[in-house]
PDB file of N, CA and C in Angstrom:
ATOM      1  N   UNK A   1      32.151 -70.839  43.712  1.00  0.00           N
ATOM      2  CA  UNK A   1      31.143 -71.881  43.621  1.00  0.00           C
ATOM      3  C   UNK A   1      31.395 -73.014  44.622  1.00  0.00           C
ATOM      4  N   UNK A   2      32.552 -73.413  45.227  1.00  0.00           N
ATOM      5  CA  UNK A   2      32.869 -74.255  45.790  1.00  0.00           C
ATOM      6  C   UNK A   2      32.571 -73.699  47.586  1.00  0.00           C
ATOM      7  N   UNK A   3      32.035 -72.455  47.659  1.00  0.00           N
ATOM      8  CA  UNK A   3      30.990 -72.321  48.749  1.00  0.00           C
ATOM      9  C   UNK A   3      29.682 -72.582  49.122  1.00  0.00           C
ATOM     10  N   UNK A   4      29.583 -73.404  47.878  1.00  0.00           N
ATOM     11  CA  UNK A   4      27.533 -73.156  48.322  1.00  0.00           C
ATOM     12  C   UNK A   4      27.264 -74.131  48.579  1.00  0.00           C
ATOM     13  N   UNK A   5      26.273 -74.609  49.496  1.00  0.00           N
ATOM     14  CA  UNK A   5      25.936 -76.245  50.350  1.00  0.00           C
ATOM     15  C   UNK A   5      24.630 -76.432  50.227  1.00  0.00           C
ATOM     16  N   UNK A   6      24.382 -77.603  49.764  1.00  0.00           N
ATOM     17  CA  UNK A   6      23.437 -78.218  48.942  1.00  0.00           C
ATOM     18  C   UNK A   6      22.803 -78.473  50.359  1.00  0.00           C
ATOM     19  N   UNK A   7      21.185 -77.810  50.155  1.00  0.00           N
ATOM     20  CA  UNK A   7      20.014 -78.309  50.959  1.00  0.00           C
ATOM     21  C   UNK A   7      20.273 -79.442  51.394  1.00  0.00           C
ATOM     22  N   UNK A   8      20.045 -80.532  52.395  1.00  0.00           N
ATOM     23  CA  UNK A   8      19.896 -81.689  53.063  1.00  0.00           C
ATOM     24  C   UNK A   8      17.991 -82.246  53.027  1.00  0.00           C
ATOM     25  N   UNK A   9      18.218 -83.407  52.707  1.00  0.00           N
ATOM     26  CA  UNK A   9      16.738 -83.622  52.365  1.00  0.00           C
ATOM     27  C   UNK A   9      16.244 -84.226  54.138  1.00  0.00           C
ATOM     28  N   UNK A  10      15.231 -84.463  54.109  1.00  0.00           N
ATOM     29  CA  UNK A  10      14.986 -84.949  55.816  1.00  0.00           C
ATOM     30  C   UNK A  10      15.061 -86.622  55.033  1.00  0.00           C
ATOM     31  N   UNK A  11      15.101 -87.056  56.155  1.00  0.00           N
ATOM     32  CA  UNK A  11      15.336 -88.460  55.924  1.00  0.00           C
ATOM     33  C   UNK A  11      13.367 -88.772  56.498  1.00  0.00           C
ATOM     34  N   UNK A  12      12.982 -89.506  55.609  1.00  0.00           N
ATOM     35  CA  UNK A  12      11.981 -89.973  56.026  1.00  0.00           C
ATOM     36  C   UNK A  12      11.041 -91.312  55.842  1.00  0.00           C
ATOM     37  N   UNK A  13      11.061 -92.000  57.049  1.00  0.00           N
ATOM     38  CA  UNK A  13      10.600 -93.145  57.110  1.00  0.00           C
ATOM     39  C   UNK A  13       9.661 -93.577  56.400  1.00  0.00           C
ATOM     40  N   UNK A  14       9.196 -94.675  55.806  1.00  0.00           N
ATOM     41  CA  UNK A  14       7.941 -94.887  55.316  1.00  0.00           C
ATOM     42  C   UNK A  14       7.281 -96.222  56.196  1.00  0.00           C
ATOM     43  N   UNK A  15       5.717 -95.241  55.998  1.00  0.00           N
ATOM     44  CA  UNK A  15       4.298 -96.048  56.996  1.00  0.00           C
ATOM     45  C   UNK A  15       4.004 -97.043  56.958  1.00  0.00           C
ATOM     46  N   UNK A  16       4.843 -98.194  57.619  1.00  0.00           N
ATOM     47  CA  UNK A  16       4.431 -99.778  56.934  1.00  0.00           C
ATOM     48  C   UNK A  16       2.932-100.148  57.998  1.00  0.00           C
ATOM     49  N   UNK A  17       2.186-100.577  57.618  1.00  0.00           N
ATOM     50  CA  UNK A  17       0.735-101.072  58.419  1.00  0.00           C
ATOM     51  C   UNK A  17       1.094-102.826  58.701  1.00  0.00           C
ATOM     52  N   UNK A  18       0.744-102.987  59.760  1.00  0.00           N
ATOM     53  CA  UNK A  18       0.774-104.331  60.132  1.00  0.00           C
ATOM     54  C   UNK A  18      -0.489-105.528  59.531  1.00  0.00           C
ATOM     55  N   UNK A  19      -0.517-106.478  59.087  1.00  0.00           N
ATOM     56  CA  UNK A  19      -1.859-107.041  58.484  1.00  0.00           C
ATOM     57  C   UNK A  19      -2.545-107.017  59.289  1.00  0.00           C
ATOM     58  N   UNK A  20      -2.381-107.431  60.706  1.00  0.00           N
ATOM     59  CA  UNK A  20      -3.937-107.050  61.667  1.00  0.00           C
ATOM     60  C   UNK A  20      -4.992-105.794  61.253  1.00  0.00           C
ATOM     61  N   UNK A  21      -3.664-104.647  60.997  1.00  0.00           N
ATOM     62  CA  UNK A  21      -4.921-103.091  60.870  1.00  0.00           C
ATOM     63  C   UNK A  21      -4.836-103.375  59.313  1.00  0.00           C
ATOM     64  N   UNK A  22      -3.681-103.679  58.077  1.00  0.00           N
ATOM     65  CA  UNK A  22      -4.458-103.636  57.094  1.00  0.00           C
ATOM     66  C   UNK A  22      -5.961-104.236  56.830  1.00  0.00           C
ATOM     67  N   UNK A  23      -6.272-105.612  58.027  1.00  0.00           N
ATOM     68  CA  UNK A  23      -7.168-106.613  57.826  1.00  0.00           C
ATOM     69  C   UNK A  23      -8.311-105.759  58.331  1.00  0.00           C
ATOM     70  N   UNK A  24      -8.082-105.110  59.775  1.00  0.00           N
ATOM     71  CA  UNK A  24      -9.369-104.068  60.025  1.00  0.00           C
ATOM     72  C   UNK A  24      -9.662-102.823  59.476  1.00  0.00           C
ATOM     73  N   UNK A  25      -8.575-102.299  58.441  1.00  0.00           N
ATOM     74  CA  UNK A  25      -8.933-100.955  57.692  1.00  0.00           C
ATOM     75  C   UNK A  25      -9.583-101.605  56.080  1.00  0.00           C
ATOM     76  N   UNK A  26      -9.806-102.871  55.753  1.00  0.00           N
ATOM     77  CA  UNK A  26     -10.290-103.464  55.114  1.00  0.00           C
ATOM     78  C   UNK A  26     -11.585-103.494  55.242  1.00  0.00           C
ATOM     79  N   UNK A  27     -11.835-104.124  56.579  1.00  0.00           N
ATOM     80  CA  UNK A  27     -12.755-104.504  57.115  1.00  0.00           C
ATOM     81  C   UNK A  27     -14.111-104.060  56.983  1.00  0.00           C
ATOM     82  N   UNK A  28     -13.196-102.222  57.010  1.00  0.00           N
ATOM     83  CA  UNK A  28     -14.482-101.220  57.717  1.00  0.00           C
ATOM     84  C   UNK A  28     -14.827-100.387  56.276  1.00  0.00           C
ATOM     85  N   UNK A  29     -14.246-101.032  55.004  1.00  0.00           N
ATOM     86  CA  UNK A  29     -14.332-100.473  53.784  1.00  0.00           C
ATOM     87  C   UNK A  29     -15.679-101.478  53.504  1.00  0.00           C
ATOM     88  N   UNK A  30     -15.942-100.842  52.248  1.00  0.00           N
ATOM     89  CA  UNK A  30     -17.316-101.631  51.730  1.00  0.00           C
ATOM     90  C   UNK A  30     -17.441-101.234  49.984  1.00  0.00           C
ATOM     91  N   UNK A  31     -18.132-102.259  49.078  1.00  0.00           N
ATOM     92  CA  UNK A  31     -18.247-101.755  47.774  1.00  0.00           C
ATOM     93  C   UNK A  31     -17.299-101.768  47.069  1.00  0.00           C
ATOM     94  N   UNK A  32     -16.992-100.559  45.864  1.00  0.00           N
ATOM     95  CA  UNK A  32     -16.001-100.252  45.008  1.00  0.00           C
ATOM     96  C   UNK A  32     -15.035-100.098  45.835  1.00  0.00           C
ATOM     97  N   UNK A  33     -14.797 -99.236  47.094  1.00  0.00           N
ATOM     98  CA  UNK A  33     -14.070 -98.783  47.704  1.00  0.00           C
ATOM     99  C   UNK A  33     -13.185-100.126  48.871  1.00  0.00           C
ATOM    100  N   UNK A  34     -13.767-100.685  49.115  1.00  0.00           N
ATOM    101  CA  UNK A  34     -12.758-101.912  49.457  1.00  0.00           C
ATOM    102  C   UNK A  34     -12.509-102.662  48.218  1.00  0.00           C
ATOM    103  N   UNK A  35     -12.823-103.049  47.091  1.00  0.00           N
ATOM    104  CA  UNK A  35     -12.188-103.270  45.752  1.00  0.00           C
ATOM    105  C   UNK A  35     -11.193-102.745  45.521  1.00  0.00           C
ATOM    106  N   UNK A  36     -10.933-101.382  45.361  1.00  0.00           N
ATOM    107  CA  UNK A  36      -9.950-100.434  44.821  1.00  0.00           C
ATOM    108  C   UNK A  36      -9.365-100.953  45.774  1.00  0.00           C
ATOM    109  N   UNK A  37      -9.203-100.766  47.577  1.00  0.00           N
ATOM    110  CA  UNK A  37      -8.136-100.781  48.615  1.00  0.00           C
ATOM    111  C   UNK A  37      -7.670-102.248  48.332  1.00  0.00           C
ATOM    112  N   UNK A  38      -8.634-103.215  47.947  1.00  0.00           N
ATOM    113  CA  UNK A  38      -7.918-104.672  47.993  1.00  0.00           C
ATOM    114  C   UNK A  38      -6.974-104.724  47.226  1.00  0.00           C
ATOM    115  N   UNK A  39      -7.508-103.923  46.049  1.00  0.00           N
ATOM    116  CA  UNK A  39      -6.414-104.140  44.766  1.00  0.00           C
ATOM    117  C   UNK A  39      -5.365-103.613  45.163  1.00  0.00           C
ATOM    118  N   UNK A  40      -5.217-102.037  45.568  1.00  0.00           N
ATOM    119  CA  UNK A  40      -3.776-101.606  45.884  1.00  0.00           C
ATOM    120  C   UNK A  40      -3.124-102.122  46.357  1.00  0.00           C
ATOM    121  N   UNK A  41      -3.545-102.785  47.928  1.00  0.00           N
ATOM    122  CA  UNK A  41      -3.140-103.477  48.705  1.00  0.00           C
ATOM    123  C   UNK A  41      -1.918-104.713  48.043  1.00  0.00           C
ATOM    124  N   UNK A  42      -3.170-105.702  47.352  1.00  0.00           N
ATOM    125  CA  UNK A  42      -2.776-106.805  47.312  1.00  0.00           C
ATOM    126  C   UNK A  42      -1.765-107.143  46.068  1.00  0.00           C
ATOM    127  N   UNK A  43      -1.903-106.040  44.805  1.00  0.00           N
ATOM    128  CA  UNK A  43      -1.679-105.706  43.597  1.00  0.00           C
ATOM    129  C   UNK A  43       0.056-104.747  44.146  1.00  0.00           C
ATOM    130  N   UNK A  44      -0.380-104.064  45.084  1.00  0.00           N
ATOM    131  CA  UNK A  44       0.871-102.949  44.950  1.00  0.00           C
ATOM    132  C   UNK A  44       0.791-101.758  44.033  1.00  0.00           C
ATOM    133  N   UNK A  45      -0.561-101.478  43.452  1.00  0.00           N
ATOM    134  CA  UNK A  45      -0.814-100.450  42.706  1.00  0.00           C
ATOM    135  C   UNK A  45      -0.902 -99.349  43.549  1.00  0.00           C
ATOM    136  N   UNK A  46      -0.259 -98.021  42.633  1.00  0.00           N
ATOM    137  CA  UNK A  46      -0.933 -96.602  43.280  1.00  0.00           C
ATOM    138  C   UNK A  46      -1.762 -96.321  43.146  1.00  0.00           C
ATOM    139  N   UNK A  47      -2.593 -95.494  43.295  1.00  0.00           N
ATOM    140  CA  UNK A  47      -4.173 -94.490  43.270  1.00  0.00           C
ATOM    141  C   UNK A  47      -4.266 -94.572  41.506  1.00  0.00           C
ATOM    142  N   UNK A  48      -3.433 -94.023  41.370  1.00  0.00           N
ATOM    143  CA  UNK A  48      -3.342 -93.456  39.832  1.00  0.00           C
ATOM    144  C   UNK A  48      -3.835 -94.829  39.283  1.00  0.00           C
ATOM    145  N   UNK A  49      -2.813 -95.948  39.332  1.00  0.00           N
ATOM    146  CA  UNK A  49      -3.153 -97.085  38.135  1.00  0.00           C
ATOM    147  C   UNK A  49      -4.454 -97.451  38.522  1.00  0.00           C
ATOM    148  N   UNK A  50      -4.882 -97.892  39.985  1.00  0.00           N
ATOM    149  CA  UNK A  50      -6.397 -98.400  40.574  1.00  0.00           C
ATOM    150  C   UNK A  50      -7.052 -97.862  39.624  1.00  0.00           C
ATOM    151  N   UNK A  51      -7.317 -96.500  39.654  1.00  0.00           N
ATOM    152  CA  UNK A  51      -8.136 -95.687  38.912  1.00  0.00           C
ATOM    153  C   UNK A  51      -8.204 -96.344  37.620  1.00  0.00           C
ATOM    154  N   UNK A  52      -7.011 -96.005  36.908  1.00  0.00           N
ATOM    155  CA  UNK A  52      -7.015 -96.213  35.541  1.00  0.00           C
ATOM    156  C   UNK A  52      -7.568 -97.327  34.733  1.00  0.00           C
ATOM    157  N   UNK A  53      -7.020 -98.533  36.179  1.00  0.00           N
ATOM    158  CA  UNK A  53      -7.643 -99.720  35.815  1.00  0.00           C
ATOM    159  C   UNK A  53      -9.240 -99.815  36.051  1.00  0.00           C
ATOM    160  N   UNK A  54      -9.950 -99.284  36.422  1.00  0.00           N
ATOM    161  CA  UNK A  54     -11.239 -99.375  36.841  1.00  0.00           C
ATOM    162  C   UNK A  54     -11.743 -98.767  35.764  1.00  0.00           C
ATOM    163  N   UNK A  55     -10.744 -97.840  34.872  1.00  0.00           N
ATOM    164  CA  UNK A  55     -11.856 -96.836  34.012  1.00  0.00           C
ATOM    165  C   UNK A  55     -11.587 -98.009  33.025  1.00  0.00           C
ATOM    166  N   UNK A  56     -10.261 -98.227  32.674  1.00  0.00           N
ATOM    167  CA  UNK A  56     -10.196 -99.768  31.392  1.00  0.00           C
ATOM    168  C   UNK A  56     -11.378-100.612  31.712  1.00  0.00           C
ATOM    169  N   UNK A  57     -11.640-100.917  32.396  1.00  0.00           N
ATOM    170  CA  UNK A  57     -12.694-102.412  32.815  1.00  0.00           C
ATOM    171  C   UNK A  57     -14.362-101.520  32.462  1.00  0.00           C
ATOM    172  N   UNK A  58     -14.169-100.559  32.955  1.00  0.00           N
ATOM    173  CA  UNK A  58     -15.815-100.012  32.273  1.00  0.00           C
ATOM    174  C   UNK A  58     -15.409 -99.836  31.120  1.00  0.00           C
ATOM    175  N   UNK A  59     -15.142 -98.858  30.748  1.00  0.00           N
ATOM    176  CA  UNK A  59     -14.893 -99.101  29.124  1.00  0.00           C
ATOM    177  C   UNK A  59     -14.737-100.165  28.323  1.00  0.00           C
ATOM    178  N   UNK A  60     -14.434-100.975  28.871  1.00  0.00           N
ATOM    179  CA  UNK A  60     -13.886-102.997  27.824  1.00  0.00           C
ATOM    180  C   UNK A  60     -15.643-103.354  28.111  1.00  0.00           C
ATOM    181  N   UNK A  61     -15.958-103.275  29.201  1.00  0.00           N
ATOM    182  CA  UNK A  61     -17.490-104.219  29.585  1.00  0.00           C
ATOM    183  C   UNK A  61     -18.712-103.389  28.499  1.00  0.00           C
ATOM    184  N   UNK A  62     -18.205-101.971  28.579  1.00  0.00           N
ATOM    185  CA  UNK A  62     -19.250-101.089  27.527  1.00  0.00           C
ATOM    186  C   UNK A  62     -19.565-101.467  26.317  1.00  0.00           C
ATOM    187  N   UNK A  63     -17.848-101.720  25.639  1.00  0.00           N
ATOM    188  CA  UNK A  63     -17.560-101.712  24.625  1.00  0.00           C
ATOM    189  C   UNK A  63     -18.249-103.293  24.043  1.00  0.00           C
ATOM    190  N   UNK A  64     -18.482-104.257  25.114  1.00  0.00           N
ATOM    191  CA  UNK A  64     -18.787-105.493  25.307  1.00  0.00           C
ATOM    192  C   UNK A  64     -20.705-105.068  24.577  1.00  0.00           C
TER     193      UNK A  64
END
């Protein structure tokens, strides 16, 4: 057992965006869909919670 060699993972960078292009990939959004991106953005949420949170807020306003 003291032969076997554990896979190596790749090392991999993560995609930081500069605020200039976050400000123009904003820009060129519109509607729900620059909502959701603002929120991730500005919130730090993933896809998943955006979502989730959008379905809470219709559902609370329904329920309203």
């Amino acid at each position: 057992m003291n032969e076997i060699v554990r896979a190596q993972r790749p090392v991999r960078l993560p995609v930081v965006l500069s605020r200039d292009e976050v400000s123009v990939l904003l820009s060129r959004l519109g509607g729900p869909v620059w909502l959701m991106a603002s929120l991730m953005y500005g919130a730090g949420l993933t896809l998943l919670e955006c979502v989730e949170l959008r379905v809470k807020i219709s559902v609370s306003m329904a329920a309203s």
